[in-house]
Every structure is written in structure tokens, then in C-alpha cells.
Protein backbone atom coordinates (compact mmCIF):
# COMPACT_ATOMS: atom_id res chain seq x y z
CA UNK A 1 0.00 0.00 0.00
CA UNK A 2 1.07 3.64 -0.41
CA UNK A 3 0.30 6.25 1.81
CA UNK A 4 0.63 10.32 0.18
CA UNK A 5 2.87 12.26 2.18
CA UNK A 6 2.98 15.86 0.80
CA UNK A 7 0.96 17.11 -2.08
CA UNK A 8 2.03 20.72 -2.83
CA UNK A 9 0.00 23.49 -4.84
CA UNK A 10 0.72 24.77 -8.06
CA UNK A 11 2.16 28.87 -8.48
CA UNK A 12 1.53 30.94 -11.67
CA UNK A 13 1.58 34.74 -12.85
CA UNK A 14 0.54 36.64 -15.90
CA UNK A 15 1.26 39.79 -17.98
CA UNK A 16 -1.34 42.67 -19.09
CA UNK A 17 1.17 44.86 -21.36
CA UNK A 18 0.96 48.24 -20.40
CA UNK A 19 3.25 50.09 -22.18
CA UNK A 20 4.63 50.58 -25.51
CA UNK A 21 7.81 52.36 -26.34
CA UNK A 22 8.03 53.74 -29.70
CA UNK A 23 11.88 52.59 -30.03
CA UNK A 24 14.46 50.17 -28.95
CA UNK A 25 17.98 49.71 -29.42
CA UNK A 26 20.06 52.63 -29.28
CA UNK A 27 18.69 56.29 -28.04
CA UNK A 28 15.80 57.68 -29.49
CA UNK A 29 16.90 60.64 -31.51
CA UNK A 30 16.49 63.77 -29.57
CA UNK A 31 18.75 67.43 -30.44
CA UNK A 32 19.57 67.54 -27.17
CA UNK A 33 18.33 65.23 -24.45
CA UNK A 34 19.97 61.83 -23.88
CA UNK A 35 19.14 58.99 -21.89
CA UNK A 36 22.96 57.85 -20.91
CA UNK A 37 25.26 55.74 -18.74
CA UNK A 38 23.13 52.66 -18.05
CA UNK A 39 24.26 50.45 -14.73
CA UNK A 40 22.62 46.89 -13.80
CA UNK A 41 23.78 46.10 -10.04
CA UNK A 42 22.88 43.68 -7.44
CA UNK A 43 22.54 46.70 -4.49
CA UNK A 44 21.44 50.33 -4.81
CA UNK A 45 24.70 52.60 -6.41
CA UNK A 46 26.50 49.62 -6.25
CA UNK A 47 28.91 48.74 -9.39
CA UNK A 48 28.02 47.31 -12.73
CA UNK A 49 27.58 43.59 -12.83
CA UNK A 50 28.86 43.38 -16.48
CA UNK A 51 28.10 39.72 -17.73
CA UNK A 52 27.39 38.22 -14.50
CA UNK A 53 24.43 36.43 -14.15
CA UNK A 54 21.35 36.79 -11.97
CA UNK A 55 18.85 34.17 -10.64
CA UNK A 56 15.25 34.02 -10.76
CA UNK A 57 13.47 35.26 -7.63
CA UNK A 58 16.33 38.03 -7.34
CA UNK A 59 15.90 41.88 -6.66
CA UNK A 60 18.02 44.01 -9.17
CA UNK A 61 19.19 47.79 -8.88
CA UNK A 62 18.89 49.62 -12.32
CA UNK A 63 19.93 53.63 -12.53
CA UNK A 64 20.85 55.94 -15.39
CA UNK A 65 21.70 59.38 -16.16
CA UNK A 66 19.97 62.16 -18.14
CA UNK A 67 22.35 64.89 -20.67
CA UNK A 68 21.36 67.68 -22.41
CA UNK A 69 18.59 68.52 -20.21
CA UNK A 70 16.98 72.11 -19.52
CA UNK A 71 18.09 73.88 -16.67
CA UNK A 72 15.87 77.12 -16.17
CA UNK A 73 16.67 80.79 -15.45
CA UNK A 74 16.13 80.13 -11.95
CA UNK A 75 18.10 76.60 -11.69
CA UNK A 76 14.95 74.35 -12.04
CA UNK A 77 15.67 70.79 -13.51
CA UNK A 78 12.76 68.91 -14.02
CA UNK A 79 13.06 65.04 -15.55
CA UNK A 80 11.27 61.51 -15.95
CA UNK A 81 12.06 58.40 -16.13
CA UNK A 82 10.39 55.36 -17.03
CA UNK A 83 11.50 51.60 -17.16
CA UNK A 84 10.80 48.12 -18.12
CA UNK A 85 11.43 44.67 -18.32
CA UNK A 86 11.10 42.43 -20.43
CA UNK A 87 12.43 38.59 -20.22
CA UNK A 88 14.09 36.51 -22.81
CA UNK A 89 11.16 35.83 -25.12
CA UNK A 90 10.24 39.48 -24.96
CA UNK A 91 7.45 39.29 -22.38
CA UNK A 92 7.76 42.06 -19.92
CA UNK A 93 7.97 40.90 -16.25
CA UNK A 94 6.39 44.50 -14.58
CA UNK A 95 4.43 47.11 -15.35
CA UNK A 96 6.58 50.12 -16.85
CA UNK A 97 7.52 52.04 -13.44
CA UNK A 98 8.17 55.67 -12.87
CA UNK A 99 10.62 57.84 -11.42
CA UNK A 100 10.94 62.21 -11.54
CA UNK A 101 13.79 63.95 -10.42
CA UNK A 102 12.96 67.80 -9.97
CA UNK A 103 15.03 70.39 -8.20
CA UNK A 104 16.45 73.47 -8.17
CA UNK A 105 20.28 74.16 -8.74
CA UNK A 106 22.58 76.80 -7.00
CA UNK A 107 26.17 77.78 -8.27
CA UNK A 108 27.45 74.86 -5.98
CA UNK A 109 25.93 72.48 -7.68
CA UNK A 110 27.26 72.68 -10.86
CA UNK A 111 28.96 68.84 -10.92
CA UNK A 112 25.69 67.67 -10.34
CA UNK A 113 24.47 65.14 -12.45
CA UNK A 114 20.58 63.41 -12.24
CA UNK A 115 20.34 59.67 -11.73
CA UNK A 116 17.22 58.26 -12.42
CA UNK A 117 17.05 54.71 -9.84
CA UNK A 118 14.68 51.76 -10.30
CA UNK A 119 14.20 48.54 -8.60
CA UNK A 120 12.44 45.05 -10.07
CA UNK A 121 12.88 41.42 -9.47
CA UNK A 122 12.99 38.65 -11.80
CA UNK A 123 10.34 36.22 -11.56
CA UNK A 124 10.61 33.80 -9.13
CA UNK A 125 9.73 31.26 -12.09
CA UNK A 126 11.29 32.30 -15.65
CA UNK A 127 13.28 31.88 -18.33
CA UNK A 128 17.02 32.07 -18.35
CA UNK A 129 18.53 34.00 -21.28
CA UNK A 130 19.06 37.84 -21.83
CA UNK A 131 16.16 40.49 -20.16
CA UNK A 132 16.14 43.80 -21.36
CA UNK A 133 16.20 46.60 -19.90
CA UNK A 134 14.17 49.88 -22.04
CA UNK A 135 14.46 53.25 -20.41
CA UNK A 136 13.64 57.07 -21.21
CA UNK A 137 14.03 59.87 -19.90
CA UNK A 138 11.75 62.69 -20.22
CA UNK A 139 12.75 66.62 -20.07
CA UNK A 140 9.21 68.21 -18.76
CA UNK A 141 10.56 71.80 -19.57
CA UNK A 142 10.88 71.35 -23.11
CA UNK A 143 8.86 68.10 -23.30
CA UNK A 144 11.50 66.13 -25.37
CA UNK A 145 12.46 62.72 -24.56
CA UNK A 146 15.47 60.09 -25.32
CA UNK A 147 15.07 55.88 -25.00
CA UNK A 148 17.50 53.48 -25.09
CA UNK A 149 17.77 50.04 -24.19
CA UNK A 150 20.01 48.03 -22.17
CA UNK A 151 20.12 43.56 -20.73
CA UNK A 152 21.12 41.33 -17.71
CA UNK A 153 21.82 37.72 -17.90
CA UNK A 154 19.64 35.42 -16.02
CA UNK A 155 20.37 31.95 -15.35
CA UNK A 156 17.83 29.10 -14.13
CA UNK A 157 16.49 26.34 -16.30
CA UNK A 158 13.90 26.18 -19.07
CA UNK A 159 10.48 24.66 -19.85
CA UNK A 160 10.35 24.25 -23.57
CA UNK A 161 6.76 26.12 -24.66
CA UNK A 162 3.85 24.18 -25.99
CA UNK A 163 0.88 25.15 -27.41
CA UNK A 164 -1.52 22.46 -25.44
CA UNK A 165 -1.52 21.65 -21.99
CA UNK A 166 1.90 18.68 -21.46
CA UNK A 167 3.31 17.45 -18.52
CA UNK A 168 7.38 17.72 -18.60
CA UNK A 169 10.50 16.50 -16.50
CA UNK A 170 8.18 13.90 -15.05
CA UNK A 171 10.92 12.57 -12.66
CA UNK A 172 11.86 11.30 -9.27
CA UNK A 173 13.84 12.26 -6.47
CA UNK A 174 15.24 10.78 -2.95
CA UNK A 175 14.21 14.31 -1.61
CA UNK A 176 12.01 17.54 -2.47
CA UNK A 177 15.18 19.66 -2.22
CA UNK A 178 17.44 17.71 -4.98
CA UNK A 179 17.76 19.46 -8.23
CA UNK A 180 19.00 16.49 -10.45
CA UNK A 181 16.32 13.59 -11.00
CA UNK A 182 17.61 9.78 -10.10
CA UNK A 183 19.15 8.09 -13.14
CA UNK A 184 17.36 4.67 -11.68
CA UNK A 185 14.83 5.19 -9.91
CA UNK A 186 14.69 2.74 -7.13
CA UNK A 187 13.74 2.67 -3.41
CA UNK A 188 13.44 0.58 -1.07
CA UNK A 189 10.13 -0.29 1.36
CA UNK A 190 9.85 2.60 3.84
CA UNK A 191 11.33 4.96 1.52
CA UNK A 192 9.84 8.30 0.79
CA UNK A 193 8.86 8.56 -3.15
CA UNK A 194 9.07 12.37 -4.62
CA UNK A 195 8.03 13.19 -7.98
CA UNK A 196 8.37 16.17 -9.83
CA UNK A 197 7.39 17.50 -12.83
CA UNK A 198 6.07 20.80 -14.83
CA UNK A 199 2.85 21.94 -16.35
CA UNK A 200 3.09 23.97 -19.19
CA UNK A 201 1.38 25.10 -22.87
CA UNK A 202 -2.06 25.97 -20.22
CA UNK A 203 -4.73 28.64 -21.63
CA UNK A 204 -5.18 31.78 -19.89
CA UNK A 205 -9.15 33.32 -19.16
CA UNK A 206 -10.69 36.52 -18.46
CA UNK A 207 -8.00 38.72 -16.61
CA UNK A 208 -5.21 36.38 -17.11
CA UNK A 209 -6.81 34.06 -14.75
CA UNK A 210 -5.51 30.35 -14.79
CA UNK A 211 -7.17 27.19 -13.92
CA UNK A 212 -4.90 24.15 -13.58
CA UNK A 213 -5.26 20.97 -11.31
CA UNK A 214 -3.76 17.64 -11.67
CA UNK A 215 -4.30 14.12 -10.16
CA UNK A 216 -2.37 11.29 -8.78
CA UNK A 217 -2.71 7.45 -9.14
CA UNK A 218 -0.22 4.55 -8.58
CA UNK A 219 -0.92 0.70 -10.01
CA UNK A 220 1.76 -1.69 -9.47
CA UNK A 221 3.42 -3.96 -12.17
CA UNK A 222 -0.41 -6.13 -12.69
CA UNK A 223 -2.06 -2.40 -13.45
CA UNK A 224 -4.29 -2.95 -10.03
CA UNK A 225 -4.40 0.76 -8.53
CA UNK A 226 -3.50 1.26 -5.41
CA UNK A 227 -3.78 5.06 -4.55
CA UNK A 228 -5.31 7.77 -6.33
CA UNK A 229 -5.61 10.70 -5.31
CA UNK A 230 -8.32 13.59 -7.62
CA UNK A 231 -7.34 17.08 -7.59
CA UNK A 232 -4.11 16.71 -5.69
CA UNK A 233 -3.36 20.30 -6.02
CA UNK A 234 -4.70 23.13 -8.04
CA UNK A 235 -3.72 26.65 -9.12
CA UNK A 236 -6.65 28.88 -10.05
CA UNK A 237 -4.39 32.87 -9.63
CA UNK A 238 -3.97 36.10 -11.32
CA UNK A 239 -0.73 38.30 -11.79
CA UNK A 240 0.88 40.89 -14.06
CA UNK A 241 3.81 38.11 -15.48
CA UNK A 242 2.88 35.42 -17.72
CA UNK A 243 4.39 32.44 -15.90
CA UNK A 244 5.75 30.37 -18.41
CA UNK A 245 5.43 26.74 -16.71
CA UNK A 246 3.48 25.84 -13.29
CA UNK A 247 5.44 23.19 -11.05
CA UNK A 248 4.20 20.29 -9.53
CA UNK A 249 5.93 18.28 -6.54
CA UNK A 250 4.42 15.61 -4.52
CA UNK A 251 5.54 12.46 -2.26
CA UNK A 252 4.69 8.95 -1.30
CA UNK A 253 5.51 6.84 1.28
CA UNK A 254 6.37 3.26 0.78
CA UNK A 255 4.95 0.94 3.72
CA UNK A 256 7.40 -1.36 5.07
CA UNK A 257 6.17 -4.54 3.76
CA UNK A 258 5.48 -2.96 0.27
CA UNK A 259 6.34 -6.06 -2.35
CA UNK A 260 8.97 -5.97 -4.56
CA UNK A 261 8.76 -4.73 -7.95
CA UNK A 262 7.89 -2.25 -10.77
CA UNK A 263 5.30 0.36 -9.74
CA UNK A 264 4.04 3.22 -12.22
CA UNK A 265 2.99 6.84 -11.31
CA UNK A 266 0.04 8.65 -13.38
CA UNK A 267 -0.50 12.35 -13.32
CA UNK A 268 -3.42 13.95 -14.88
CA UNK A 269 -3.28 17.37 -15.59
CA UNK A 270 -6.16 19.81 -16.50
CA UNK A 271 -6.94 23.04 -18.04
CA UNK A 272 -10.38 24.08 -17.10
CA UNK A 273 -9.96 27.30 -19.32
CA UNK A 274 -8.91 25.22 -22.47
CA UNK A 275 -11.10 22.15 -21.11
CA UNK A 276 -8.59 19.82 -22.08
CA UNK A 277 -7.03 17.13 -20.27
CA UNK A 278 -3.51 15.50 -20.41
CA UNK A 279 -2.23 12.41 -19.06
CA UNK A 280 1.32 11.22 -18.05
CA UNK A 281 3.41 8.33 -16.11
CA UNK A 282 6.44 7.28 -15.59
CA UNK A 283 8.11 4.21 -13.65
CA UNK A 284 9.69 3.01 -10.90
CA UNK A 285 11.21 0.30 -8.63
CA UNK A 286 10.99 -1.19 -5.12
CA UNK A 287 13.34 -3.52 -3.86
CA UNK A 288 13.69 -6.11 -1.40
């Protein structure tokens, strides 16, 4: 007999696009404003992280500066700035945020130069590959503005797309924490069973909302089941990011006079917004 151990739910997140930037690349043309000096870093003002890579899940610093810019009769600068990010298939991961810098100058400050500083965090669940960065700065005395575009490296694994509802990396695991799936997957009675796997190719409703559930069921080597389990977990959420897989992660626990031999694991996933169902399994041993 098996007896489930830890069933846990399903995360996802969405994207509404909410801005749209007339130019990427290199600055927008401008006769006198420019959006300049670009820095990625992994604390606010800190240095430039060049190539190195970020994870998902991970806040990042972004500033930049503003040239050519008005500076009034009576010292008034007024600029601002807006970002966004977008991740390696060219979703963007936020909405486009919003900084202004406006003050007023005296002789003393003459070597002062605006910085325009954001803040944004890569999905705890994405893509790796190259996010970019798209900026602009906006004079609001003479109403021009510059764009320009810069990227940060994110690592992580993927989830190849599909365009119906699949079950991938159905694998197993000694424990929940282990990143690399057993090359033989055998266990012995008493031993805790994990599986993991991802959902992916889902449809999104109304609102971005998403509607995803799977079940369980083991048979053993005869096809007689012997645990099922409907509706294990279910993700039915909203967000701004379009999550591009949902995980799934569940255990069993192998009773101490569990008999020898070859065992199978189905999962049944399901997309109430598409209303389509798909099934997967995948094998495994007990020993004496």
C-alpha cells in the first residue's frame, strides 16, 4: 500500500502589457536630451555587474543618467524616467515604473548630475537568457524625450513552450530539495517517493486568470491501482507576469512490507480554461 505524504499546490503569474515604447535599441533621436550611462547592479549605487548572471526570484538595482537637459533661469531641472522589463522571449515581467527627479540648482551644484534609480525582481519562475532593460528619460521643460535600451543575464532552467496543456521533467527524487532527478529510480520499502514534474502550454481566461489541477494514481506492475488521489493540487491565480510553466511536486511513502517490484505513477493534468485534459506516467522500482 502507499500512503501520500505531501501534495504541494501549483504557483503561476501573468502579464497585461501596459506600455509601448516607440523605439528600442540605441537612443531615441532627440537634439539635445539623452538617456545615458546605463548600470545593472545587485545593491542600490553599487557597481556594474557586467556579464554576471542573476537568478530568478532576485531583486536588481537599475539607474541611469539624463544629458542635455533644460536647466531654467532660476536653476529648475525637471526630468522623468520610465522603465521596463522584459524577459528573454520578450514578455515584460512588470508594469513600466516611474521615477521624476525635480530640483532646483545653485552655483554649488554645478557637478551635479541626475540619476534616475529603479528597482524590479525577476520572476521567481522564468526563463534564463538575456532580459532587457528599455528606459527614457523625459525633459518636462521642453517636453523632449530620449530611450535606449540596455540587458542582464539570467540563469535558471527552461520549460520548452507548448501550445496544449503537457506534462514535462516527469521525474523522481530521494528528496524535495534535490535538483538532479535519479538516473534509476529505485527505493526501497519505507522509503519516501518524490516526484516532480512541470505543467506547461495551459490557456489563460478573463483577466489572465488560470485554472490548472492535476491528479495522482499509482498501479503496481499487474495495473491494479493502489492510490489515487483527484485534484491533488490546483492553481486557479492572477498576476501581471505570464508564468511560463506551473510546477508540480508531490511524495509517497512506501509501507514497510510494500512487495517488490515495478510500480508506475500517473499524473493527470487539466486546463479548465482550455477544457482539455492531459495524461502522463512514468516508472519506478521497489526492492527487497
Amino acid at each position: 500500500m502507499l500512503l501520500p505524504v505531501v501534495f504541494r499546490g501549483l504557483v503561476a503569474i501573468f502579464v497585461v502589457p501596459l506600455f509601448c515604447w516607440s523605439q528600442t535599441g540605441s537612443a531615441a533621436k532627440s537634439s539635445a536630451l539623452g538617456a545615458i550611462e546605463p548600470i545593472v547592479s545587485q545593491f542600490e549605487d553599487g557597481p556594474a555587474i557586467g556579464n554576471q548572471r542573476v537568478v530568478p526570484g532576485e531583486s536588481v538595482f537599475f539607474r541611469f543618467g539624463a544629458a542635455g537637459y533644460k536647466t531654467s533661469d532660476s536653476g529648475r531641472v525637471q526630468l522623468t524616467g520610465h522603465m521596463q522589463v522584459f524577459d528573454s522571449r520578450g514578455v515584460a515581467i512588470m508594469p513600466v515604473d516611474e521615477v521624476v527627479v525635480g530640483t532646483t540648482l545653485r552655483d554649488e551644484d554645478k557637478n551635479w548630475k541626475p540619476k534616475l534609480h529603479f528597482q524590479f525582481q525577476i520572476p521567481p519562475i522564468a526563463p534564463p537568457g538575456t532580459y532587457r532593460i528599455r528606459f527614457e528619460a523625459t525633459d518636462d521643460q521642453t517636453k523632449q524625450s530620449a530611450s535606449a535600451e540596455t540587458s542582464v543575464n539570467v540563469d535558471g532552467r527552461n520549460v520548452p513552450s507548448a501550445d496544449s496543456i503537457v506534462v514535462r521533467n516527469l521525474n523522481f527524487y530521494r528528496n524535495p530539495d534535490e535538483e538532479t532527478p535519479l538516473r534509476v529510480a529505485a527505493y526501497r520499502p519505507g522509503d519516501s517517493v518524490w516526484v516532480k514534474f512541470d505543467v506547461t502550454g495551459y490557456k489563460h481566461g478573463e483577466q489572465n486568470a488560470v485554472d490548472v489541477t492535476y491528479d495522482v494514481s499509482v498501479t503496481d506492475a499487474e495495473g491494479k491501482e493502489l492510490f489515487s488521489q483527484p485534484d491533488a493540487a490546483s492553481e486557479k491565480s492572477q498576476a501581471f507576469y505570464a508564468q511560463p510553466w506551473v510546477p508540480g511536486v508531490f511524495s509517497l511513502t512506501l509501507q514497510a512490507n510494500m512487495r517488490p517490484g515495478s510500480y508506475k505513477v500517473f499524473i493527470t493534468a487539466k486546463d479548465a480554461v482550455a477544457a482539455k485534459n492531459v495524461a502522463a506516467t512514468a516508472q519506478f522500482q521497489v526492492g527487497n
